[in-house]
N, C-alpha and C. Protein backbone atom coordinates (compact mmCIF):
# COMPACT_ATOMS: atom_id res chain seq x y z
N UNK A 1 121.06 81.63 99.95
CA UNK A 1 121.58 82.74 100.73
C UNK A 1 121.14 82.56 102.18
N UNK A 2 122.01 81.87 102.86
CA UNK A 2 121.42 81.70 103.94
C UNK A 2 121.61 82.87 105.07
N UNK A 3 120.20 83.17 105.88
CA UNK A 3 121.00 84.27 106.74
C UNK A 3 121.29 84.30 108.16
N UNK A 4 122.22 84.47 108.54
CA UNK A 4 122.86 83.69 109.60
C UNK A 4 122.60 84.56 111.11
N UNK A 5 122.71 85.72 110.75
CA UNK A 5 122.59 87.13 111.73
C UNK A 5 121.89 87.95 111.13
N UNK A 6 120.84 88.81 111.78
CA UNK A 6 120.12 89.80 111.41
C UNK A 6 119.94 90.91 113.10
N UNK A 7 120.20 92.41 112.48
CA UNK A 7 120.52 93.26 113.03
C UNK A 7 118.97 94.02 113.07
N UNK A 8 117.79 94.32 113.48
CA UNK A 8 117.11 95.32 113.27
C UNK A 8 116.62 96.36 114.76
N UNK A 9 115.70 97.21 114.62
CA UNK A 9 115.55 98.06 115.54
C UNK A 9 114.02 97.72 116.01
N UNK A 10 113.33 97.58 117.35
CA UNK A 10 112.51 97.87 118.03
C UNK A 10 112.18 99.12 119.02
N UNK A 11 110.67 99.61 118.73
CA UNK A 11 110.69 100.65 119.32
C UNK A 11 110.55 100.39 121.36
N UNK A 12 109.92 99.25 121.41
CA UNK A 12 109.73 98.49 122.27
C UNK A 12 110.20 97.04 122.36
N UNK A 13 110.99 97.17 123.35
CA UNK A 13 112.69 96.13 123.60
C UNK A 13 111.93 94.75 124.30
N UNK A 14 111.56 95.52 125.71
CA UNK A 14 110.22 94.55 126.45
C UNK A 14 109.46 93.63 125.91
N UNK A 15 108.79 94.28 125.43
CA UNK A 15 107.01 93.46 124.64
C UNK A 15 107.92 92.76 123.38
N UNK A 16 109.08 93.43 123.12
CA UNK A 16 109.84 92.03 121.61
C UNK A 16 110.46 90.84 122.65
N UNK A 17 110.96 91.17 123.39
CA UNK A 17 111.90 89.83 124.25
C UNK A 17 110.64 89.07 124.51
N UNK A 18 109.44 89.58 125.50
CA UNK A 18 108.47 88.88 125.99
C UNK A 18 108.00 88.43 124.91
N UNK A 19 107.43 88.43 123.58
CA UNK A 19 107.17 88.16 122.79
C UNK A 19 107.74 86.66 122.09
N UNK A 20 109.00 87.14 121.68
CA UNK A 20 110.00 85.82 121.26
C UNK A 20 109.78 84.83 122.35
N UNK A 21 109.96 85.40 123.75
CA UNK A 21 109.87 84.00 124.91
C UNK A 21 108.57 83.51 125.37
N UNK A 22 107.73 83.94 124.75
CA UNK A 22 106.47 83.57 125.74
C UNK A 22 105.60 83.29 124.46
N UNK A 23 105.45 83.80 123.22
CA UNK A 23 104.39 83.77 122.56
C UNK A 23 104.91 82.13 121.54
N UNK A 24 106.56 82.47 120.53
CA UNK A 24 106.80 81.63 120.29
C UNK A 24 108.21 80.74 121.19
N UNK A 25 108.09 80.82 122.07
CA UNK A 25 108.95 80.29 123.16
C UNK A 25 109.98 79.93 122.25
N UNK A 26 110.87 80.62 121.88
CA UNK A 26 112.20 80.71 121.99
C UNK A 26 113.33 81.42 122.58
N UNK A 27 114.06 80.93 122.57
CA UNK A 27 115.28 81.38 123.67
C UNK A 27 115.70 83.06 123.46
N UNK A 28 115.92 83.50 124.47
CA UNK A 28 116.18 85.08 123.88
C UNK A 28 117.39 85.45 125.10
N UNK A 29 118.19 86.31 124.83
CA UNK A 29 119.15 86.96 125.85
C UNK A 29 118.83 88.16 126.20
N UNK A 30 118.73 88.34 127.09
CA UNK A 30 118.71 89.91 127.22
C UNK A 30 119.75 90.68 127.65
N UNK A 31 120.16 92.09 126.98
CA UNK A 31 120.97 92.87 127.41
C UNK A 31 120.72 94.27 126.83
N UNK A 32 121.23 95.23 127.97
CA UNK A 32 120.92 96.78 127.93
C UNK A 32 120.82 97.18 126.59
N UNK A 33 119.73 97.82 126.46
CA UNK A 33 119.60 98.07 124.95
C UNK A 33 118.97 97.06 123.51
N UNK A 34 119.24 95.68 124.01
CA UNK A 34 118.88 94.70 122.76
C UNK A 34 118.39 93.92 123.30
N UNK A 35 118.23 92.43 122.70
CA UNK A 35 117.56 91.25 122.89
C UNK A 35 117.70 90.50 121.94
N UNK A 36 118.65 89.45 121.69
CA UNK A 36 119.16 88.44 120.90
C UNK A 36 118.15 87.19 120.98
N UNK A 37 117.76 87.05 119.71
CA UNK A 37 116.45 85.60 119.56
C UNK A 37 117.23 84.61 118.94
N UNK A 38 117.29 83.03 119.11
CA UNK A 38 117.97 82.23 118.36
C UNK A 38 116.99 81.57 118.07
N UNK A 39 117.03 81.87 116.48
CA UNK A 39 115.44 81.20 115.50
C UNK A 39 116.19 80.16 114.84
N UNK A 40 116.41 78.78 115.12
CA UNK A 40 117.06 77.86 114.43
C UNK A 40 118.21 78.16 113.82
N UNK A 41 118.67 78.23 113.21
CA UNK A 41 120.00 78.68 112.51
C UNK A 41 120.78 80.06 112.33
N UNK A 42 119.81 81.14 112.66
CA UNK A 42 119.89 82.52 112.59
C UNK A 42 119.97 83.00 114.08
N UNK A 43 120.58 83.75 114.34
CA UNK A 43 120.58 84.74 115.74
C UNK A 43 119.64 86.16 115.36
N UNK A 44 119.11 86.45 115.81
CA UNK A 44 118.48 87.30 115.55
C UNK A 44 117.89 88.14 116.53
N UNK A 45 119.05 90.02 116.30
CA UNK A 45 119.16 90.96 117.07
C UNK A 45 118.15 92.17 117.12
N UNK A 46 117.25 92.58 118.30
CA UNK A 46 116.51 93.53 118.11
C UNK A 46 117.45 94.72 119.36
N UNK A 47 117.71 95.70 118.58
CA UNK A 47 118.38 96.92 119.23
C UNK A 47 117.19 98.02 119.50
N UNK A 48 116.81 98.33 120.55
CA UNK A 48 116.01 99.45 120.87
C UNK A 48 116.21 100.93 120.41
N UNK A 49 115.30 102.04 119.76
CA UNK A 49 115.38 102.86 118.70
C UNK A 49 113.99 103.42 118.90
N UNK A 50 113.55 103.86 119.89
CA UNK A 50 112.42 104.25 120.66
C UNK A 50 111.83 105.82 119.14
N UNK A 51 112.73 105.92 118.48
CA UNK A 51 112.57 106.96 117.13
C UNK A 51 112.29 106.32 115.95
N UNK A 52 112.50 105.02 116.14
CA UNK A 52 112.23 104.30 114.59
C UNK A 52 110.94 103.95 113.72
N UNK A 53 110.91 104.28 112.13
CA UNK A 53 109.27 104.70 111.80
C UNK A 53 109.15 103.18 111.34
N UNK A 54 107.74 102.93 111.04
CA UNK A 54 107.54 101.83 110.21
C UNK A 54 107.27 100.35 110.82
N UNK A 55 107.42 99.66 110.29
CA UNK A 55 107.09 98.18 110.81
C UNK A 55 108.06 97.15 109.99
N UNK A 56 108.24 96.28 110.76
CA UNK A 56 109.31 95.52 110.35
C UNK A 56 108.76 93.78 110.15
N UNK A 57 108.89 93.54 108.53
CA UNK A 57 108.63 91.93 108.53
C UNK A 57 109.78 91.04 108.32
N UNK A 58 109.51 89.90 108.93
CA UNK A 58 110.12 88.14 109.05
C UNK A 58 109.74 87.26 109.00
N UNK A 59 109.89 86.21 107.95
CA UNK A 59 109.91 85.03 108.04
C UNK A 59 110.28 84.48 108.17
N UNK A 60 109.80 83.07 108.82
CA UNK A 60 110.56 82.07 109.34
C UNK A 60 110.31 80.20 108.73
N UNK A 61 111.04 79.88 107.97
CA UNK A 61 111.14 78.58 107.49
C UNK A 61 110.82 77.55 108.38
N UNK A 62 109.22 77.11 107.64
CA UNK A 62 109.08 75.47 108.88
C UNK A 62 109.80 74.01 107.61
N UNK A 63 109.83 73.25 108.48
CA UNK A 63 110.07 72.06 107.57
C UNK A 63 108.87 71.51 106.61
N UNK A 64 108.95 70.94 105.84
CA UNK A 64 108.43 70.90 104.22
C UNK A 64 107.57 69.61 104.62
N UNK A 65 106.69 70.03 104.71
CA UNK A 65 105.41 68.72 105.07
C UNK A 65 104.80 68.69 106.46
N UNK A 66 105.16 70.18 107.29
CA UNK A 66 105.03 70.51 108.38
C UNK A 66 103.70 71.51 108.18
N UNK A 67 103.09 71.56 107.50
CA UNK A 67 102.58 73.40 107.28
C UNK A 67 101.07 73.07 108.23
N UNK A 68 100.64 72.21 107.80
CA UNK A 68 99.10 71.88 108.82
C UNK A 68 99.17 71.90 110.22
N UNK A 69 100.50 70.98 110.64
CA UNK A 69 101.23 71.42 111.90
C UNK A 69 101.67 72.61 112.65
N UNK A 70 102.25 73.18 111.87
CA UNK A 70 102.37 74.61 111.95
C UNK A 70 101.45 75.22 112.28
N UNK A 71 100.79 75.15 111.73
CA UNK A 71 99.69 76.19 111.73
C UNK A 71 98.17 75.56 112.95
N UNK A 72 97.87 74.15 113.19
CA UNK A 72 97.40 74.22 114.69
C UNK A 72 98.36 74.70 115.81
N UNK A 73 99.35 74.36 115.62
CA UNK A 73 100.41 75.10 116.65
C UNK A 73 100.79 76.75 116.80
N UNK A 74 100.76 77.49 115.50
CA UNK A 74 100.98 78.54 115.93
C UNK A 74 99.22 79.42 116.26
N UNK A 75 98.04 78.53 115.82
CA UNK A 75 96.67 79.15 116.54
C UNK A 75 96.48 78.89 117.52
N UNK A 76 97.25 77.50 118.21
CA UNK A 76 97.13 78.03 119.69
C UNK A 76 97.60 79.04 120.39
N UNK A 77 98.68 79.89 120.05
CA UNK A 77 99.29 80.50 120.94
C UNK A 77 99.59 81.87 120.36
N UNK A 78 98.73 82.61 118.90
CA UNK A 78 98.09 84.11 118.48
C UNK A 78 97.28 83.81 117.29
N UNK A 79 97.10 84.64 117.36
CA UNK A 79 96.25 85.00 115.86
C UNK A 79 96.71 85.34 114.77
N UNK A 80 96.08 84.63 113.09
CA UNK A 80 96.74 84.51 112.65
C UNK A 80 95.87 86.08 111.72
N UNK A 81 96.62 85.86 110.89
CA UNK A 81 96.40 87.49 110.24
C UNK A 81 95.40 87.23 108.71
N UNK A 82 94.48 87.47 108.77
CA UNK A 82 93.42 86.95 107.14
C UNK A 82 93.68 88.47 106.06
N UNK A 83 93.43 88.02 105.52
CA UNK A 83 92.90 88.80 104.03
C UNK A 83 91.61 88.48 103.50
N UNK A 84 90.35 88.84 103.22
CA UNK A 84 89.11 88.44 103.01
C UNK A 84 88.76 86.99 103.29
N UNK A 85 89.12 86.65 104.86
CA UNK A 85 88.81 85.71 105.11
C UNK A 85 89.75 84.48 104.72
N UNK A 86 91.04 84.53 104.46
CA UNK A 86 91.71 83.75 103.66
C UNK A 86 93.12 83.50 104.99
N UNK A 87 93.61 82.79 105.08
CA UNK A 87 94.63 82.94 106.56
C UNK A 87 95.92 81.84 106.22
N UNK A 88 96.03 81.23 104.92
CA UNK A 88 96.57 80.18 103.80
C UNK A 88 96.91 80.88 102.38
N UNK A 89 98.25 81.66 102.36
CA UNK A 89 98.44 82.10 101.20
C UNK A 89 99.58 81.24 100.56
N UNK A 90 98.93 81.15 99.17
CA UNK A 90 100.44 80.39 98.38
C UNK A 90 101.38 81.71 97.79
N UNK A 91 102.76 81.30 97.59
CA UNK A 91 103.65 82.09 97.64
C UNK A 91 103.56 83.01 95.81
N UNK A 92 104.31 84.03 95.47
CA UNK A 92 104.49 84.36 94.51
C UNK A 92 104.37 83.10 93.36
N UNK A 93 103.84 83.55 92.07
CA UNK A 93 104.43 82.40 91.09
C UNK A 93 105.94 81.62 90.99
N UNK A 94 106.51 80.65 90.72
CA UNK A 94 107.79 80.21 90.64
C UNK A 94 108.12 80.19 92.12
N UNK A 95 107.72 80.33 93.36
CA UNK A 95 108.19 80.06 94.71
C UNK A 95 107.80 78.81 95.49
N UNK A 96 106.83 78.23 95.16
CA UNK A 96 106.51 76.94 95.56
C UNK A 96 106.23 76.90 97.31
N UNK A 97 105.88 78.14 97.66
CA UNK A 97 105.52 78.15 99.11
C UNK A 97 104.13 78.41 99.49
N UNK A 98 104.16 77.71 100.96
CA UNK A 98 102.57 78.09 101.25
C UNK A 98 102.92 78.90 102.99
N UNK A 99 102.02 80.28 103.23
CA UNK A 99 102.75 80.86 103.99
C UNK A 99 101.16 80.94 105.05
N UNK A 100 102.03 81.27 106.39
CA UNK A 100 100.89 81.96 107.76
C UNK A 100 101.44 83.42 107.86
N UNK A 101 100.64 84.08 108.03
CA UNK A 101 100.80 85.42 108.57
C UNK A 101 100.35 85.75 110.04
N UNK A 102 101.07 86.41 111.23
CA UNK A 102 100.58 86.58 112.40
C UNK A 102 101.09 88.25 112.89
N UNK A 103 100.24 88.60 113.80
CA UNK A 103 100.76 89.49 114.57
C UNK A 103 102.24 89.47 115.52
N UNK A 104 103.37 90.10 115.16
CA UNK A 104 104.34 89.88 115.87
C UNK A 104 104.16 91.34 116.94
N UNK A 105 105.79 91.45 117.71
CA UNK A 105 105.92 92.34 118.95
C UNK A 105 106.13 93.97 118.07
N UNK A 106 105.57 94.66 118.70
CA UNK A 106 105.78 96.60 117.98
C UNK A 106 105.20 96.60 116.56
N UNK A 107 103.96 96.14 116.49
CA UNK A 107 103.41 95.97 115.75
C UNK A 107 103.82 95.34 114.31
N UNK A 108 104.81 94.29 114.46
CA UNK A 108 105.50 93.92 113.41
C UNK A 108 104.87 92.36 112.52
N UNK A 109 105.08 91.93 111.29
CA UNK A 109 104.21 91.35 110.70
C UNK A 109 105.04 89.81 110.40
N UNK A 110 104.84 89.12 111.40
CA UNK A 110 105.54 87.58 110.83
C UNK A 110 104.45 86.67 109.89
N UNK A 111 105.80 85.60 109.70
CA UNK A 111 105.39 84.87 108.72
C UNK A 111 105.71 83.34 108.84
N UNK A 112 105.20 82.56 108.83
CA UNK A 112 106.11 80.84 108.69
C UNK A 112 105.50 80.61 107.41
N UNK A 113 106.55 80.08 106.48
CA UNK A 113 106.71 80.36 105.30
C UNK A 113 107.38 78.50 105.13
N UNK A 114 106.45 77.40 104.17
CA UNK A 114 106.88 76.35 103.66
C UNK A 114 107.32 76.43 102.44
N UNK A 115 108.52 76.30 102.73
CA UNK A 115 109.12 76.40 101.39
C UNK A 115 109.62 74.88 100.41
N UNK A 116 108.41 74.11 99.88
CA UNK A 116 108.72 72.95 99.45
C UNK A 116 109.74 72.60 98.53
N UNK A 117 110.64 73.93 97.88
CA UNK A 117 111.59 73.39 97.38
C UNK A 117 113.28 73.19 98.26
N UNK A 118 112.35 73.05 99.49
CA UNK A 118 113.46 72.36 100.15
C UNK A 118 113.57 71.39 100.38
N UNK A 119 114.53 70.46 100.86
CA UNK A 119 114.53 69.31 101.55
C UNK A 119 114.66 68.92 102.84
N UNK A 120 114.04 69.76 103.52
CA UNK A 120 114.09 69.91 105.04
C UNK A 120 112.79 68.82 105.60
N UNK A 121 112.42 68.22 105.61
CA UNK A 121 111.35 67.45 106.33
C UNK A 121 112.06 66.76 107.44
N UNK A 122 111.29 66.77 108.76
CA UNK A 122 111.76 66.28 110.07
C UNK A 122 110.39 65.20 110.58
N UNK A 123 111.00 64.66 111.30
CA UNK A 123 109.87 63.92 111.67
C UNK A 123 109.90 63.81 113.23
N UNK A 124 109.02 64.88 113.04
CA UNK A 124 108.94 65.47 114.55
C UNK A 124 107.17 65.97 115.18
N UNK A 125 107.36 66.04 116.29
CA UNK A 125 105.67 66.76 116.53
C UNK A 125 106.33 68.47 116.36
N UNK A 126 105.47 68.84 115.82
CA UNK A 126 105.65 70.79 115.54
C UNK A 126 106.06 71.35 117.13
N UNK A 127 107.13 72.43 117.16
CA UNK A 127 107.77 73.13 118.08
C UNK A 127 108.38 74.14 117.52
N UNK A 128 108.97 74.76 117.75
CA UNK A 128 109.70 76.23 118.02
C UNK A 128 110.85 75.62 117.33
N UNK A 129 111.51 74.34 118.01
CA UNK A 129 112.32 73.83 117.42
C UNK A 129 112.51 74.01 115.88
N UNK A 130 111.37 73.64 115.09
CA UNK A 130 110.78 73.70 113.96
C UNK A 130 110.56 74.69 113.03
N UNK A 131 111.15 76.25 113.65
CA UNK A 131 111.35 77.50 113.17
C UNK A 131 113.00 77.32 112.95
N UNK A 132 113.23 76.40 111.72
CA UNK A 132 114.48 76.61 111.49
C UNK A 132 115.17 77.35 111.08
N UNK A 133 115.09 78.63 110.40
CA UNK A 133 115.78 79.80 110.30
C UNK A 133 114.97 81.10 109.91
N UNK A 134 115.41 82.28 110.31
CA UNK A 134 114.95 83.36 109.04
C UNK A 134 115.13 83.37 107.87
N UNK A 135 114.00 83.15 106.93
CA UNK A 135 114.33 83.38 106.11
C UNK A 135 113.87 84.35 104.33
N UNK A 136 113.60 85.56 105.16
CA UNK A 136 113.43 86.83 104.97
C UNK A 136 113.30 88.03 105.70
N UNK A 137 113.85 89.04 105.68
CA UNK A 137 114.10 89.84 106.43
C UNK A 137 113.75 91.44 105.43
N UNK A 138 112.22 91.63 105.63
CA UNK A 138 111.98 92.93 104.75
C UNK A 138 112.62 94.48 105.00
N UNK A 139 113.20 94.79 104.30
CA UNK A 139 114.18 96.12 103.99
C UNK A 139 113.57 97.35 103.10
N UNK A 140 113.29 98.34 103.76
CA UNK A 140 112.64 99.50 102.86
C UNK A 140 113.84 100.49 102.66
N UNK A 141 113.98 100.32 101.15
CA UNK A 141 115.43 101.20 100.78
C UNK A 141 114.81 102.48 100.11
N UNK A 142 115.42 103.50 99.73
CA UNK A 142 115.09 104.65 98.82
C UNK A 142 114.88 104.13 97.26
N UNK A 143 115.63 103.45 96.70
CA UNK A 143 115.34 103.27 95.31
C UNK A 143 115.62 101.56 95.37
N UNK A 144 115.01 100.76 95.06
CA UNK A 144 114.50 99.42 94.91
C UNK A 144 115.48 99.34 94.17
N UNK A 145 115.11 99.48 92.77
CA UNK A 145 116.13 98.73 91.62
C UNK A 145 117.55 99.13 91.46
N UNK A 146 117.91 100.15 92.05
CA UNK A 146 119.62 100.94 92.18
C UNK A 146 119.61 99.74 93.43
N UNK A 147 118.78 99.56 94.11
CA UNK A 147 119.65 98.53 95.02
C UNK A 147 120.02 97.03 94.73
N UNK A 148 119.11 96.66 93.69
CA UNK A 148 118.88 95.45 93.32
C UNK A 148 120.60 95.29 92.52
N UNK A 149 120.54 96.41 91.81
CA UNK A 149 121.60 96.57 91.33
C UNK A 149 123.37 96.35 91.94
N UNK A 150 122.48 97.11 93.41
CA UNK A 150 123.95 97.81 94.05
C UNK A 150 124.20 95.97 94.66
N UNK A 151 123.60 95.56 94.56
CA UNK A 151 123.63 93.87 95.48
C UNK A 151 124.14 92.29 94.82
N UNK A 152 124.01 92.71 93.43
CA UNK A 152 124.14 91.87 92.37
C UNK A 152 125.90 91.49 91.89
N UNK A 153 126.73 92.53 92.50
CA UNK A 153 128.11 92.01 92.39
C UNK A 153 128.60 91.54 94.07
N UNK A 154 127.61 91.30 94.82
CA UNK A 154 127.93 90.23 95.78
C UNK A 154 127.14 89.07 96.02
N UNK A 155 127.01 88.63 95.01
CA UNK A 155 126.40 87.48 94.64
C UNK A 155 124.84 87.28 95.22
N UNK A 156 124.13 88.18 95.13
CA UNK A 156 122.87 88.67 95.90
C UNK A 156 121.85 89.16 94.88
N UNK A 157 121.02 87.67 94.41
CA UNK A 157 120.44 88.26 92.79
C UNK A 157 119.04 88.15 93.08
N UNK A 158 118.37 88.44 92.13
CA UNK A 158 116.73 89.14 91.68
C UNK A 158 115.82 87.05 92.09
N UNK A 159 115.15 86.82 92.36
CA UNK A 159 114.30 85.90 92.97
C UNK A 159 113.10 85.12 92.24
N UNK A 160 113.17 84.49 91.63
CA UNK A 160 112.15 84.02 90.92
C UNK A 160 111.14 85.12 89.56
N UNK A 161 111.21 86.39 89.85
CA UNK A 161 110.90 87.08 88.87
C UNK A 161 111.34 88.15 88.89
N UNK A 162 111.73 88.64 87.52
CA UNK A 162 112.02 90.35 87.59
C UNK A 162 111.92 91.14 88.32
N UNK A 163 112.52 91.78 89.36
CA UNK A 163 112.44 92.97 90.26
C UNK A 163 111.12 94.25 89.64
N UNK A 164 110.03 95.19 90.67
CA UNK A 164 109.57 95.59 90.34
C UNK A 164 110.38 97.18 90.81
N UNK A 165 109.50 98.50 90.61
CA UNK A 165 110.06 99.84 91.50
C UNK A 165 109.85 99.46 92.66
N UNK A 166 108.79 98.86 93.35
CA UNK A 166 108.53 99.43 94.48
C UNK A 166 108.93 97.56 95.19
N UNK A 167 108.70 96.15 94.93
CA UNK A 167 108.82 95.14 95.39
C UNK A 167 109.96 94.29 94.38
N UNK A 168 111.08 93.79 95.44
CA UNK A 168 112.04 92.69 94.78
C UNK A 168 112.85 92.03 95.67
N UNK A 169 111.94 90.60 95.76
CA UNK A 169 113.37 89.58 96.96
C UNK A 169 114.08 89.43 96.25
N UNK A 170 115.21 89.35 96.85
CA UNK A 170 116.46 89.27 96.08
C UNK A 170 117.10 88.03 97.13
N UNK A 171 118.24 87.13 96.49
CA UNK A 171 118.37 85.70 96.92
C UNK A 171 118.08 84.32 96.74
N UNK A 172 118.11 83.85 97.44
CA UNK A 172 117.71 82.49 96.76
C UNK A 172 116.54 81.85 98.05
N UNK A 173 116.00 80.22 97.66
CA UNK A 173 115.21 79.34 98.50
C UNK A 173 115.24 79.42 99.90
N UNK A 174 116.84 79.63 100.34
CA UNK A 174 117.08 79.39 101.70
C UNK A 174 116.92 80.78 102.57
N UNK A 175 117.36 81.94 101.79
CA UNK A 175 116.76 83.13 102.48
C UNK A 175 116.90 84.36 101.71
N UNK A 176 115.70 85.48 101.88
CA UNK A 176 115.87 86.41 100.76
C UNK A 176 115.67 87.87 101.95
N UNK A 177 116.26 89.27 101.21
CA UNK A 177 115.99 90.02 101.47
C UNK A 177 114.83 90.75 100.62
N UNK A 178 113.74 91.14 101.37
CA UNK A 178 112.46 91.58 100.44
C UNK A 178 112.64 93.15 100.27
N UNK A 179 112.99 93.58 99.61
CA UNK A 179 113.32 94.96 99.11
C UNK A 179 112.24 95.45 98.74
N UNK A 180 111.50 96.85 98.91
CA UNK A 180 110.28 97.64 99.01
C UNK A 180 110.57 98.68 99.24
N UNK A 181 109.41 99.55 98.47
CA UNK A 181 109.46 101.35 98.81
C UNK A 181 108.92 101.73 100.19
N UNK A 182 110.19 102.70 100.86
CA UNK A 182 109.19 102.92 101.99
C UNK A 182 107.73 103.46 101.59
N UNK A 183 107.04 103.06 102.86
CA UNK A 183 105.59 103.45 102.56
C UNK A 183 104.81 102.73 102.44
N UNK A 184 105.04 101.39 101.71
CA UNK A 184 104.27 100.18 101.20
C UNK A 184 103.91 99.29 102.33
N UNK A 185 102.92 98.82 102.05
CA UNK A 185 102.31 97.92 103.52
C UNK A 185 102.95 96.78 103.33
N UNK A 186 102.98 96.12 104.44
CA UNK A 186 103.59 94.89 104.65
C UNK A 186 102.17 93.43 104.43
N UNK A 187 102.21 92.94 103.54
CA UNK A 187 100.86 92.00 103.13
C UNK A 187 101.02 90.86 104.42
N UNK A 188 99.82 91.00 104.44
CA UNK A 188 98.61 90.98 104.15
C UNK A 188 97.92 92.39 105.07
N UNK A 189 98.48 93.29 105.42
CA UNK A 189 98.04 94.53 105.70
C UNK A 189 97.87 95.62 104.94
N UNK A 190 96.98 96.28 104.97
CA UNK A 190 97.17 97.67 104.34
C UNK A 190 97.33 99.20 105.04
N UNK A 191 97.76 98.98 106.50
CA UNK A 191 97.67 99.80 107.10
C UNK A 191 99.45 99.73 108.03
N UNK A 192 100.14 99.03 107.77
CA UNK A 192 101.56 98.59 108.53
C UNK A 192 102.44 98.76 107.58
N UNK A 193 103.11 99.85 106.97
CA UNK A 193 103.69 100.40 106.09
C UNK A 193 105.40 99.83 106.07
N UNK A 194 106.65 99.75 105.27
CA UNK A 194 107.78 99.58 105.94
C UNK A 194 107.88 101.06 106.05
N UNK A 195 109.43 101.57 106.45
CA UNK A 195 109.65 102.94 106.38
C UNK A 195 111.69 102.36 106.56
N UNK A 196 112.23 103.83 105.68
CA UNK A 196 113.52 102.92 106.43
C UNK A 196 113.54 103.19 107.94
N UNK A 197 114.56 102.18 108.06
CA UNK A 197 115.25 101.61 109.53
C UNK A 197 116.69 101.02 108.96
N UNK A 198 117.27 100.95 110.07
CA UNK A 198 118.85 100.54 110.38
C UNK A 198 118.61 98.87 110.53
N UNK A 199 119.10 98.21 109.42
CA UNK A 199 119.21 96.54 109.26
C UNK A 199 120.38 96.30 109.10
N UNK A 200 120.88 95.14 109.65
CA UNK A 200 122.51 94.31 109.07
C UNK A 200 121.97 93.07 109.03
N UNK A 201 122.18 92.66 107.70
CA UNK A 201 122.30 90.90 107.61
C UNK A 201 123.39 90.42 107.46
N UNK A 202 123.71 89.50 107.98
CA UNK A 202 125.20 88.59 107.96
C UNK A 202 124.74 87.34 106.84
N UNK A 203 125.65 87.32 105.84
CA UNK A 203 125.42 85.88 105.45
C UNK A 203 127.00 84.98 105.45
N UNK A 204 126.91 83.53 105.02
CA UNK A 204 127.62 82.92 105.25
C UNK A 204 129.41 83.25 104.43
N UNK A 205 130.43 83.05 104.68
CA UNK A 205 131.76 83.86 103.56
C UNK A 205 131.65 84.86 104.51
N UNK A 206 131.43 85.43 105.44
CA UNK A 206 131.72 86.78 106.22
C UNK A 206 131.34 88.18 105.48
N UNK A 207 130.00 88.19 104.68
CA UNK A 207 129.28 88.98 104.09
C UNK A 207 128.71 89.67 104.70
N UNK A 208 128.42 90.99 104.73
CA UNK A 208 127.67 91.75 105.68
C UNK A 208 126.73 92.87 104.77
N UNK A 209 125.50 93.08 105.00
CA UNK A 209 124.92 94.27 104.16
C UNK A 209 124.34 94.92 105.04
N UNK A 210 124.30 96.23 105.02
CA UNK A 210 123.97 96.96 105.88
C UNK A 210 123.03 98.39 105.04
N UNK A 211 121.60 98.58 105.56
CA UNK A 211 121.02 99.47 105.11
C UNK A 211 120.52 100.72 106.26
């Protein structure tokens, strides 16, 4: 499920553009109201919403044998986010990933996420370049599993394990939507809750979901 466009809201438009361009130097547009990021394969839209609750997470896919790289590269330029001292998490069972967590812009919670059941390896020195797509985009709906449901006759299915009430990516390797109760923290935090917000993901076939 690859995702090609993503639509979300910032409460602060500024500190997200400066952010995308200066922290992980990628290209960003600016215009009244938004700020368009191009994360490797994905465009990715932040619309200003100075009312919007919650915190918003993303990940972003490095290439598969990149992750040590990654990760001196993204400690030069923030901090990365621990859990009892731990700053190297492996992914759910059946996901085969090893992930970084960092502080993003409006207090939002990124991720570069190796996903070895890909076949993406480059042979390159680590860059921005190297953030080849989004590929998760966390969504706090009212009822988790009515959505899991409501998503499943557009070819948009449950992720390596059974959907829970409150947590279920739904999708496949290349990109998932992480479905959660509002309220729930965004991990490795316990204090950065989602809440809903206004999201559109575009995927490839001219698919659009909108929460």
């Amino acid at each position: 499920m690859e995702i090609t466009h993503a639509v979300l809201t910032t409460r602060k438009l500024e500190e997200t553009a400066d952010y995308y361009e200066r922290v992980l130097a990628l290209h960003t547009v600016r215009e009244p109201g938004e700020v368009t990021v191009a994360v490797g394969s994905t465009m990715l839209v932040f619309q200003e919403d100075t009312d919007a609750a919650g915190f918003t997470h993303l990940a972003f896919t490095v290439p598969t044998g990149s992750f040590a790289a990654a990760r001196q590269w993204l400690e030069q330029r923030t901090r990365l986010l621990d859990l009892g001292g731990d700053v190297e998490f492996a992914g759910p069972p059946n996901w085969n990933s090893h992930s970084l967590y960092f502080d993003g812009p409006d207090g939002s919670i990124l991720e570069l996420i190796e996903r070895r059941d890909l076949a993406n390896a480059v042979d390159a020195e680590f860059g921005p370049e190297q953030l080849l797509c989004v590929s998760e985009v966390g969504v706090a709906v009212p009822d988790v599993l009515e959505t899991v449901r409501q998503l499943e006759p557009l070819g948009v299915l449950p992720y390596a394990s059974p959907p829970g009430e409150s947590f279920a990516p739904v999708g496949d390797v290349n990109g998932l939507l992480i479905l959660v109760s509002p309220g729930r923290p965004w991990f490795p935090t316990q204090a950065r809750p989602a809440e809903l917000a206004r999201v559109k993901v575009s995927l490839p076939g001219g698919r659009v979901l909108r929460f």
